[in-house]
C-alpha atoms as a PDB file:
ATOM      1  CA  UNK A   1     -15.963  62.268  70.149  1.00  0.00           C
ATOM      2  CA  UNK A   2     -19.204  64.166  69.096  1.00  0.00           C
ATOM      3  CA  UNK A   3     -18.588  63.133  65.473  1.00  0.00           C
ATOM      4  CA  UNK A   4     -18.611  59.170  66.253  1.00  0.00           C
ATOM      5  CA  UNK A   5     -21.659  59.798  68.165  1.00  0.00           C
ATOM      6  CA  UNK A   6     -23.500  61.406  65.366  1.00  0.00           C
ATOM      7  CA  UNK A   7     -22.483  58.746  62.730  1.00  0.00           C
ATOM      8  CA  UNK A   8     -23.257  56.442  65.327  1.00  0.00           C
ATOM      9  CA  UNK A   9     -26.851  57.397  65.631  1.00  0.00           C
ATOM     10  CA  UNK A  10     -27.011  58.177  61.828  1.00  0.00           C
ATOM     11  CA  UNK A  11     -26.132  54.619  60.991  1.00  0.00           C
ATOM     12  CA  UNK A  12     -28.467  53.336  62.939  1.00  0.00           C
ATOM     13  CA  UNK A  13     -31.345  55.335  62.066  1.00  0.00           C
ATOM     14  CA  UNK A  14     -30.422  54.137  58.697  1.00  0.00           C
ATOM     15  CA  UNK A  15     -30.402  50.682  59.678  1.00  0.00           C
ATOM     16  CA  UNK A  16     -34.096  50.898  61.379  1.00  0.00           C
ATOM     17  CA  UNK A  17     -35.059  52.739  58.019  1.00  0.00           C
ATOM     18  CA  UNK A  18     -34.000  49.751  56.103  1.00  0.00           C
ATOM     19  CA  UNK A  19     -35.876  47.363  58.361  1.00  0.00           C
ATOM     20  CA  UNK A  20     -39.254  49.181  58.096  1.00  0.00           C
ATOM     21  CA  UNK A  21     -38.543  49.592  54.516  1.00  0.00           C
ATOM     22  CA  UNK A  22     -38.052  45.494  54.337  1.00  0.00           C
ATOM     23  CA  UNK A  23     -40.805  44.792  56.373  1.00  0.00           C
ATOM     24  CA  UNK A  24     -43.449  47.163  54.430  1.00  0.00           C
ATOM     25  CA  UNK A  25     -41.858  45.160  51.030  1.00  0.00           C
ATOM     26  CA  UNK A  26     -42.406  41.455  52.725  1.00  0.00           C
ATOM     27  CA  UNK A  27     -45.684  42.478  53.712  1.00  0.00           C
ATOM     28  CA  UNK A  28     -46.795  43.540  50.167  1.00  0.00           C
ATOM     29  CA  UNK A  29     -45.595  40.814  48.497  1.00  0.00           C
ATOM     30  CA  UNK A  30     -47.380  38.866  50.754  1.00  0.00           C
ATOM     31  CA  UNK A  31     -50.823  40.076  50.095  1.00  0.00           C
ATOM     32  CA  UNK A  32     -49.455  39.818  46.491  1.00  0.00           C
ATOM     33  CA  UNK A  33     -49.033  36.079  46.245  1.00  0.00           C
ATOM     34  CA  UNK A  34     -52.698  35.958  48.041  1.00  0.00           C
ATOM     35  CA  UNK A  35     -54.142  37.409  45.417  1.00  0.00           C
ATOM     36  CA  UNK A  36     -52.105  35.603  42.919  1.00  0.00           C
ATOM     37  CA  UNK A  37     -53.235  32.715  44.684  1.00  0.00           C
ATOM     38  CA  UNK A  38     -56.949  33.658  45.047  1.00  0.00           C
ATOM     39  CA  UNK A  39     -57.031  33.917  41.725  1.00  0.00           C
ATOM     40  CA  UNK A  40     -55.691  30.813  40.442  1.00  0.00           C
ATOM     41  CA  UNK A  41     -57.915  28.820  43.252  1.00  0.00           C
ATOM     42  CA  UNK A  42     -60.739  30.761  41.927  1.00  0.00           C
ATOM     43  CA  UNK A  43     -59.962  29.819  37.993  1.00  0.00           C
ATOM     44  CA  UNK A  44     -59.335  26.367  38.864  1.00  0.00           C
ATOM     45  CA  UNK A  45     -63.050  26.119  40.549  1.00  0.00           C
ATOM     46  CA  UNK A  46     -64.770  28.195  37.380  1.00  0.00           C
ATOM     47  CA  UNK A  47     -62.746  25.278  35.160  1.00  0.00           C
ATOM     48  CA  UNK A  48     -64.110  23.169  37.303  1.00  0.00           C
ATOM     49  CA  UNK A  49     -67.765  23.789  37.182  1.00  0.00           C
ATOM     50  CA  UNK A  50     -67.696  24.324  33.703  1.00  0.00           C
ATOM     51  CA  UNK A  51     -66.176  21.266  33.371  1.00  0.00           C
ATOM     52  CA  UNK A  52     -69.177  19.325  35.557  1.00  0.00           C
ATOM     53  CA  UNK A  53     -72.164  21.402  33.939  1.00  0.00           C
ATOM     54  CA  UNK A  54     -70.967  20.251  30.334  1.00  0.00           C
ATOM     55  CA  UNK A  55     -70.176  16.796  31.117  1.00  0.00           C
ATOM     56  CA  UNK A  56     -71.531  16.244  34.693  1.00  0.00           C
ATOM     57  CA  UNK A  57     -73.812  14.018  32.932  1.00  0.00           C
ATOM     58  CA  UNK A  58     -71.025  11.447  32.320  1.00  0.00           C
ATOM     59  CA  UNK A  59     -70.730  10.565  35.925  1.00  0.00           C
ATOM     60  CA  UNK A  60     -73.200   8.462  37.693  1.00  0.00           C
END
């Protein structure tokens, strides 16, 4: 009986483990596809006003 217990409260140490584990990996790759995305947004805007200061002149 005491040996079901302990695997018992093994497994589920193991399975709140796992969770934290999955939650600290979601949350990383979230602030990873922010930056990712940051630094696209921030590209596109750089293209952007290079684009207008060389030929900003075309538009009326």
């Amino acid at each position: 009986m005491r040996i079901k217990g302990s695997q018992l409260i093994e497994e589920g140490l193991l399975v709140v483990l796992a969770l934290v584990m999955l939650g600290a990996v979601f949350g990383i790759s979230k602030q990873i596809v922010d930056h990712i995305a940051s630094f696209f947004n921030s590209l596109i805007k750089g293209v952007s006003d290079l684009g207008y200061s060389l030929f900003g002149w075309l538009l009326p």
